[in-house]
Protein backbone atom coordinates (compact mmCIF):
# COMPACT_ATOMS: atom_id res chain seq x y z
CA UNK A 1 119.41 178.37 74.00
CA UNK A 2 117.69 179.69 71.15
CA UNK A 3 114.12 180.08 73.13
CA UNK A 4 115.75 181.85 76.06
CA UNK A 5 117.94 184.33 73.64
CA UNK A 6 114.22 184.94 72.58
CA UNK A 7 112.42 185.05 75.38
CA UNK A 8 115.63 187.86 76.92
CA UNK A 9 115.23 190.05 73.83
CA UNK A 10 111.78 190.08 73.40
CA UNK A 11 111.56 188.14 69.77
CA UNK A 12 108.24 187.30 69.13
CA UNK A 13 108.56 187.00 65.21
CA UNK A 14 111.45 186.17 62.45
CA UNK A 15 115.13 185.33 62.98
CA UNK A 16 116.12 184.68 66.58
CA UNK A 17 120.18 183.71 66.60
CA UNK A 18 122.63 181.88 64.20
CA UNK A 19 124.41 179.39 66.26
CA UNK A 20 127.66 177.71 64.37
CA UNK A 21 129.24 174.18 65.45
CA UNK A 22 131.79 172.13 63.43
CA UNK A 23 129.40 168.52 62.63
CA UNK A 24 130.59 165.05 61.29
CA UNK A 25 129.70 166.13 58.11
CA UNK A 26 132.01 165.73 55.02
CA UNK A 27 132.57 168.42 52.39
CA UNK A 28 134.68 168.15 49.75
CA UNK A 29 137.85 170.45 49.26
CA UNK A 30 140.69 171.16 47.26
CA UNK A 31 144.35 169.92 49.31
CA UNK A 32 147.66 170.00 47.56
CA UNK A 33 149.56 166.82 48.00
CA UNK A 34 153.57 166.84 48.59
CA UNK A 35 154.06 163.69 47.69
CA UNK A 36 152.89 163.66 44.52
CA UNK A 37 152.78 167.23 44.18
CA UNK A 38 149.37 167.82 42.71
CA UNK A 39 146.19 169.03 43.76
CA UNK A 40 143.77 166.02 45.09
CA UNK A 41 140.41 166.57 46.11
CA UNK A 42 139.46 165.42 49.64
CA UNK A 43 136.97 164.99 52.18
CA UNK A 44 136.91 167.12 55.84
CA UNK A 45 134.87 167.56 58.24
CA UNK A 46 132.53 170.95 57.99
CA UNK A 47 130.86 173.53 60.06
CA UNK A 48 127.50 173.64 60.13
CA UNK A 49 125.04 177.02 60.67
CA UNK A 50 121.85 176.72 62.94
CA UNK A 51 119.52 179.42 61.97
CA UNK A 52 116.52 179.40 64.53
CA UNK A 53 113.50 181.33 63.80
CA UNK A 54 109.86 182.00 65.25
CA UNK A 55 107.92 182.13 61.88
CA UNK A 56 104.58 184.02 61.96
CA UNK A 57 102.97 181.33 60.08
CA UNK A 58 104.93 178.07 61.12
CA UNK A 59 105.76 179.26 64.55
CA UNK A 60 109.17 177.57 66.35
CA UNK A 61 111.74 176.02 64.08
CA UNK A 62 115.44 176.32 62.51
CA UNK A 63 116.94 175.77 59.47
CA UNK A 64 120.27 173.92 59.33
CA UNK A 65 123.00 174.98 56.79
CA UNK A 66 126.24 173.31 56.11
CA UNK A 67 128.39 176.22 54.86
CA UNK A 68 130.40 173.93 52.28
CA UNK A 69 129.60 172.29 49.36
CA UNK A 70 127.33 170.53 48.67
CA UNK A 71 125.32 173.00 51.35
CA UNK A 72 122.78 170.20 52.64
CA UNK A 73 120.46 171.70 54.24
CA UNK A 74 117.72 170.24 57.20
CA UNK A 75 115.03 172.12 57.98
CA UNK A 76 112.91 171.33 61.06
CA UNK A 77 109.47 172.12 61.60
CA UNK A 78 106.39 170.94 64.32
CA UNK A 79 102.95 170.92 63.55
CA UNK A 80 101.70 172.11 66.92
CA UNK A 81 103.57 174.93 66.63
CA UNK A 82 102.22 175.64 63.03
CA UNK A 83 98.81 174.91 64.68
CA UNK A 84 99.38 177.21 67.32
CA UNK A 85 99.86 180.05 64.63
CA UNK A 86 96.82 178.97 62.80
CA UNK A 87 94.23 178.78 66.37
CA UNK A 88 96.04 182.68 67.00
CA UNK A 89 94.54 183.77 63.31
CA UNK A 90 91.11 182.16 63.68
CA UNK A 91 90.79 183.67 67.64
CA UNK A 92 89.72 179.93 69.48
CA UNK A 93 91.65 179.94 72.27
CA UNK A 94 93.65 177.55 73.49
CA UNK A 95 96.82 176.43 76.72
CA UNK A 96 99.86 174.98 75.26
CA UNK A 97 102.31 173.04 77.32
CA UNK A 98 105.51 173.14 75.09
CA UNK A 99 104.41 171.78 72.34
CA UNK A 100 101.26 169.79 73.68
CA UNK A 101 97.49 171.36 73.45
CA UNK A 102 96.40 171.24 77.17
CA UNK A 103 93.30 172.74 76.94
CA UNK A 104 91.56 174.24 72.85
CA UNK A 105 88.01 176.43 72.50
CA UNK A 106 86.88 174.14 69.33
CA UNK A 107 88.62 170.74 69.76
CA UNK A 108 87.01 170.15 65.82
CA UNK A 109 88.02 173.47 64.06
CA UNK A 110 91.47 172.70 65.43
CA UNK A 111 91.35 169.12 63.81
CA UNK A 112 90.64 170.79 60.50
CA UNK A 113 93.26 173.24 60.89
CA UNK A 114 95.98 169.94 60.84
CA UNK A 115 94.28 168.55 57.91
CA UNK A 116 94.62 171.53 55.91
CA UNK A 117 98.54 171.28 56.66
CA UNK A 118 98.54 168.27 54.64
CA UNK A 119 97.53 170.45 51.30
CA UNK A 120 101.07 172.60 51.37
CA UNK A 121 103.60 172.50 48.46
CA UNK A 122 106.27 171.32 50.51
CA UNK A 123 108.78 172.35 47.65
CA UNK A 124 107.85 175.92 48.17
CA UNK A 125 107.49 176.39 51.47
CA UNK A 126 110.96 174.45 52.17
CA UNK A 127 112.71 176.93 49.29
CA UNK A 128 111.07 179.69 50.97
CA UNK A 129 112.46 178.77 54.55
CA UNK A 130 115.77 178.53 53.03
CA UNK A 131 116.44 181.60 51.14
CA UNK A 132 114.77 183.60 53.63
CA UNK A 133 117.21 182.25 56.05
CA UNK A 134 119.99 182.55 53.81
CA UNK A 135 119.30 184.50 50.77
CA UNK A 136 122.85 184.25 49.45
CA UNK A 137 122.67 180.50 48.39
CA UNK A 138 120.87 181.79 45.09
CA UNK A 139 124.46 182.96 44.76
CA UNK A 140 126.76 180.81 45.52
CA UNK A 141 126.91 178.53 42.52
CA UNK A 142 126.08 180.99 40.01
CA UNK A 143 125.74 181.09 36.37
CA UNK A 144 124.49 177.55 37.31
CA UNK A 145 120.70 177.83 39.22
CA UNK A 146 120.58 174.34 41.37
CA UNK A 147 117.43 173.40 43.08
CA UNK A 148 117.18 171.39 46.12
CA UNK A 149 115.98 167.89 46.38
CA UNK A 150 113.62 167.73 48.83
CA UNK A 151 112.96 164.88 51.10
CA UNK A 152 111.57 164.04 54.71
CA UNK A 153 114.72 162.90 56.67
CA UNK A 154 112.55 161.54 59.53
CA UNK A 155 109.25 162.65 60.72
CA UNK A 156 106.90 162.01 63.47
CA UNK A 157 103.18 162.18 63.67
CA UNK A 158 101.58 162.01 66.74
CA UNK A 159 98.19 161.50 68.63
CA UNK A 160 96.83 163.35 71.62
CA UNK A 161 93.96 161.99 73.43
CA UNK A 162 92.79 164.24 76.06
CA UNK A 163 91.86 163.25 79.36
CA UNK A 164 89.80 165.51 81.53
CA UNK A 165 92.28 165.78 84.63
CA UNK A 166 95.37 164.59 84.93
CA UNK A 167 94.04 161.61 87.88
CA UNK A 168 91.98 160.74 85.55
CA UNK A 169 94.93 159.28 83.06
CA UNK A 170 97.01 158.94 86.15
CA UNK A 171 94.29 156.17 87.32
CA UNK A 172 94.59 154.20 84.02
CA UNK A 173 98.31 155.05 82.69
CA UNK A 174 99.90 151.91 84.95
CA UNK A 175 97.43 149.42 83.32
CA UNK A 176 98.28 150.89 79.59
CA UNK A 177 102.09 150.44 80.48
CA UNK A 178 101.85 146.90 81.46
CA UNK A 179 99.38 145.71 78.96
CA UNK A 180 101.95 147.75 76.24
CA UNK A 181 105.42 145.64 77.99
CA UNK A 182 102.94 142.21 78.76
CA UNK A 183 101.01 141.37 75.38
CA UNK A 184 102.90 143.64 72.63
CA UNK A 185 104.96 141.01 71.39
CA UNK A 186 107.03 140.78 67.81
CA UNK A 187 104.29 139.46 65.68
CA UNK A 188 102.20 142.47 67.53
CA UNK A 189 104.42 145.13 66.97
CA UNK A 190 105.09 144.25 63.02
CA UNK A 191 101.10 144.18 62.63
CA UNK A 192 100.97 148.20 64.08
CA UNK A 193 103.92 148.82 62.04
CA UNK A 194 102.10 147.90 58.76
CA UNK A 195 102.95 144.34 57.97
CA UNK A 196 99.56 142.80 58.26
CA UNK A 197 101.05 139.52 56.63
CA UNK A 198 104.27 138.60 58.82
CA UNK A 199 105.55 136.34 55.62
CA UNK A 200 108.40 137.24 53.73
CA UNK A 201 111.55 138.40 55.18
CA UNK A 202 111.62 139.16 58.59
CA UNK A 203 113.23 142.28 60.25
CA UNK A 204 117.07 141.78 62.29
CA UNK A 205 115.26 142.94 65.06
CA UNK A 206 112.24 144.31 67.23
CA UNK A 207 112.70 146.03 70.21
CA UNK A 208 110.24 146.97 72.82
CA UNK A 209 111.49 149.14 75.61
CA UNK A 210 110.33 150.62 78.92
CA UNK A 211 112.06 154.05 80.11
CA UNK A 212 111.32 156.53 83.00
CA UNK A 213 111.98 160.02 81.97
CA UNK A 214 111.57 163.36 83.75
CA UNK A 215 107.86 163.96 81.31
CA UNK A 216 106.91 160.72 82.17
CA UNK A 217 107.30 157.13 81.37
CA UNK A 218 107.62 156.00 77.86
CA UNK A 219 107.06 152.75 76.07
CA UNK A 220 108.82 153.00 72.27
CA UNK A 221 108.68 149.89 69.69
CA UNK A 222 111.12 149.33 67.03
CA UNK A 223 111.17 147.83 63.90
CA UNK A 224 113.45 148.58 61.29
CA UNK A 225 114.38 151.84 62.23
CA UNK A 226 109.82 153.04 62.59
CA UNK A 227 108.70 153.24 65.86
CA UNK A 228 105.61 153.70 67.97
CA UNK A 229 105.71 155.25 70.98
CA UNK A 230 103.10 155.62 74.04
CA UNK A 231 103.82 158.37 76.91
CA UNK A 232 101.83 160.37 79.15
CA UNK A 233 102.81 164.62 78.15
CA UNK A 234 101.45 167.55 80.29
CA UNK A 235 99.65 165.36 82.99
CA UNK A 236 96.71 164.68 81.12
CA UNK A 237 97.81 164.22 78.02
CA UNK A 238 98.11 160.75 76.40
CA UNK A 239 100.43 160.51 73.12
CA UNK A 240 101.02 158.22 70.89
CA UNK A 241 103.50 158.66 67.81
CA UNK A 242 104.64 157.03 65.05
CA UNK A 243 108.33 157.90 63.71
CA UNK A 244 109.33 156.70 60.17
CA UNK A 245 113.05 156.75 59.56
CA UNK A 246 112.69 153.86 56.97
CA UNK A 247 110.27 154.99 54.57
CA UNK A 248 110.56 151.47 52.32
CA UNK A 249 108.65 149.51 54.51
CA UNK A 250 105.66 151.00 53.47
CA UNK A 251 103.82 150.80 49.72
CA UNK A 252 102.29 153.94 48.35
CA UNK A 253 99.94 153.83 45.19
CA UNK A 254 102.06 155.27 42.52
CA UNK A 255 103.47 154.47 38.85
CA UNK A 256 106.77 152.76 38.55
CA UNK A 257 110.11 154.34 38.37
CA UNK A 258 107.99 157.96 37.90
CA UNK A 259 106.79 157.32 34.76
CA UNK A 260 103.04 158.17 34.43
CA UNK A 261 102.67 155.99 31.44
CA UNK A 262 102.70 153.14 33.10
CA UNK A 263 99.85 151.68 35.04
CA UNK A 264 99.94 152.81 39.02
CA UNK A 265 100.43 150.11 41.63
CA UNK A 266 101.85 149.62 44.89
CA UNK A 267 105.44 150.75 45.24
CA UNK A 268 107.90 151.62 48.02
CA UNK A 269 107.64 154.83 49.47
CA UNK A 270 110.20 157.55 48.72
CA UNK A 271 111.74 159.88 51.36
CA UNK A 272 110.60 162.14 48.68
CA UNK A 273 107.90 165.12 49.49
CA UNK A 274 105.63 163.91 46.97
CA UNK A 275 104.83 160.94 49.19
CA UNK A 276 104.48 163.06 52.14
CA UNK A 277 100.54 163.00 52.05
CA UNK A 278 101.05 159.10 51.90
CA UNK A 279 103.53 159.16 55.50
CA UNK A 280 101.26 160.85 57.07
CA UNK A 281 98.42 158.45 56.64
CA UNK A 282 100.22 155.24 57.02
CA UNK A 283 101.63 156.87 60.59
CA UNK A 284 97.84 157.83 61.66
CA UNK A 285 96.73 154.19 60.64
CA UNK A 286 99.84 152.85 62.91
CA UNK A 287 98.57 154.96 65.73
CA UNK A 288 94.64 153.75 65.16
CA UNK A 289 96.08 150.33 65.65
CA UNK A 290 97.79 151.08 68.77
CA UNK A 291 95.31 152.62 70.16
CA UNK A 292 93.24 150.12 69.18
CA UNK A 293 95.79 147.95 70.93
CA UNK A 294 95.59 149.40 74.31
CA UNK A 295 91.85 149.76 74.76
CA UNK A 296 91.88 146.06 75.04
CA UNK A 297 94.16 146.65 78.59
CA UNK A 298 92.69 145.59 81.70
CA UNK A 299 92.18 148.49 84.36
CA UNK A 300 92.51 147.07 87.73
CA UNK A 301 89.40 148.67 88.84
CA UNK A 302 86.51 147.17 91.24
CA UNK A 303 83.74 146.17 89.22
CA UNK A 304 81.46 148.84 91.82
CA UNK A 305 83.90 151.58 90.67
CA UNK A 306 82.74 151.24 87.01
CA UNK A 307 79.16 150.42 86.99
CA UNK A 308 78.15 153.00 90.04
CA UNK A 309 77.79 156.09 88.29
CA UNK A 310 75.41 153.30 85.85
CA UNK A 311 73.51 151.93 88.23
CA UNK A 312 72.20 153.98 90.70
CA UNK A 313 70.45 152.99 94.05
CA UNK A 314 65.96 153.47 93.57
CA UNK A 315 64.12 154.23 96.91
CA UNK A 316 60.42 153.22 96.67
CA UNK A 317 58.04 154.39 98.80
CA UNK A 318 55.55 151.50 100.03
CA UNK A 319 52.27 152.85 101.13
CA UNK A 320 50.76 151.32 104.36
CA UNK A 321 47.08 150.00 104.39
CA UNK A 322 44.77 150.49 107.45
């Protein structure tokens, strides 16, 4: 709704609507009470505010406001889009298919572009997003000046690998979903989810499942609330993405309890920002792995098919003696 309110008013930058829709979240409130004839303070359900926005630096996103105490706030954001904003200020051109890169100029320079994503303050760019969105929460609660806790609800990281025509994943896509539904079993799935030692406790449950959707076909497994996921986006696009909901089963190198005098070892990772930078590589090493995974499937291919354009057929000419 938001992109075609856009798209029929011609906003190319800043706010596009507010959209408002009563959620399942609680807020607390103030509610008299006849029986006992005092004031009680209860819980209700609250309305929520969807502010969606076309940044000029992140590109497509919206910020999520409930309008009651305690005023949560969710903020969602996509790294394509961000990268689209970024290829648009350096001039390589580029096709996007929603938010898949069809086609880029300089494939590397992109690359770099992501990686420098990785080096925001997170802190200030989500306060930012926020009060520019709704400048009236540095209000709301004054004398007293709250700051938000910021932490990364879910997030998914995902990798593209390019094919050069869309028959040309087409051809190999069938073998990738069977080898993905025919050898991926538990054990399997826990290794790409980053238990390289399957002792210890073992999860309630791991799920692999198959599903035909409109895009495409997609393969998802589950542990734990993670997930990696293998689907074919855009034709000739092949994507693979990790989704962390569960952030503490994964370590990240870090002091105990936050206290920097103490010696740093492996802890569990926070939903925190400040192990952001962490989440992000544990979900590209999850992805390696799969990949990794799937490059062992066998492609039902004639063994002429993939050696021909190898070897190729020598005419000699034989001189004749007299």
């Amino acid at each position: 709704m938001a992109r075609q309110i856009a798209a029929d008013k011609r906003i190319t930058e800043g706010s596009i609507c507010l959209l408002s829709v009563v959620e399942p979240c609680i807020a607390p409130m103030v509610k008299g009470n006849k029986a006992s004839k005092k004031l009680e303070l209860v819980r209700r359900p609250a309305s929520v505010s969807f502010i969606n926005f076309n940044d000029p630096v992140f590109g497509f996103g919206h910020v999520r406001i409930q309008s009651w105490a305690p005023f949560n706030i969710f903020i969602c954001l996509n790294g394509r889009h961000w990268l689209e904003r970024q290829l648009q200020k350096q001039g390589i051109d580029y096709v996007k298919d929603g938010n898949c890169f069809v086609r880029i100029e300089d494939i590397a320079a992109a690359q770099v572009l992501l990686h420098e994503q990785l080096k925001t303050d997170w802190a200030k760019l989500l306060n930012g997003l926020a009060l520019g969105s709704c400048p009236a929460l540095s209000q709301i609660l004054r004398p007293l000046e709250p700051e938000y806790y910021w932490s990364a609800d879910e997030t998914e990281w995902a990798t593209d690998i390019m094919f050069k025509s869309v028959e040309a994943l087409e051809e190999l896509f069938p073998s990738f979903v069977h080898h993905a539904m025919r050898v991926c079993d538990s054990s399997s799935v826990m290794k790409y989810l980053g238990r390289r030692n399957l002792a210890g406790a073992a999860p309630d449950e791991v799920i692999s499942d198959y599903r035909r959707r409109y895009e495409g076909i997609r393969v998802k497994h589950s542990v734990n609330y993670n997930s990696v996921k293998m689907y074919n986006k855009s034709g000739s696009l092949l994507r693979i993405e990790t989704t962390i909901n569960n952030t503490r089963d994964f370590k990240v190198f870090r002091s105990p309890n936050d206290d920097e005098g103490k010696p740093a070892s492996w802890q569990k990772m926070r939903k925190g920002v400040s192990d952001l930078h962490r989440r992000c590589e544990v979900s590209q090493q999850c992805n390696d792995r799969y990949g990794d995974a799937l490059a062992a499937a066998q492609v039902e291919e004639k063994l002429k098919e993939v050696v021909s354009s190898a070897c190729n057929k020598v005419v000699k000419e034989r001189g004749i003696e007299v």
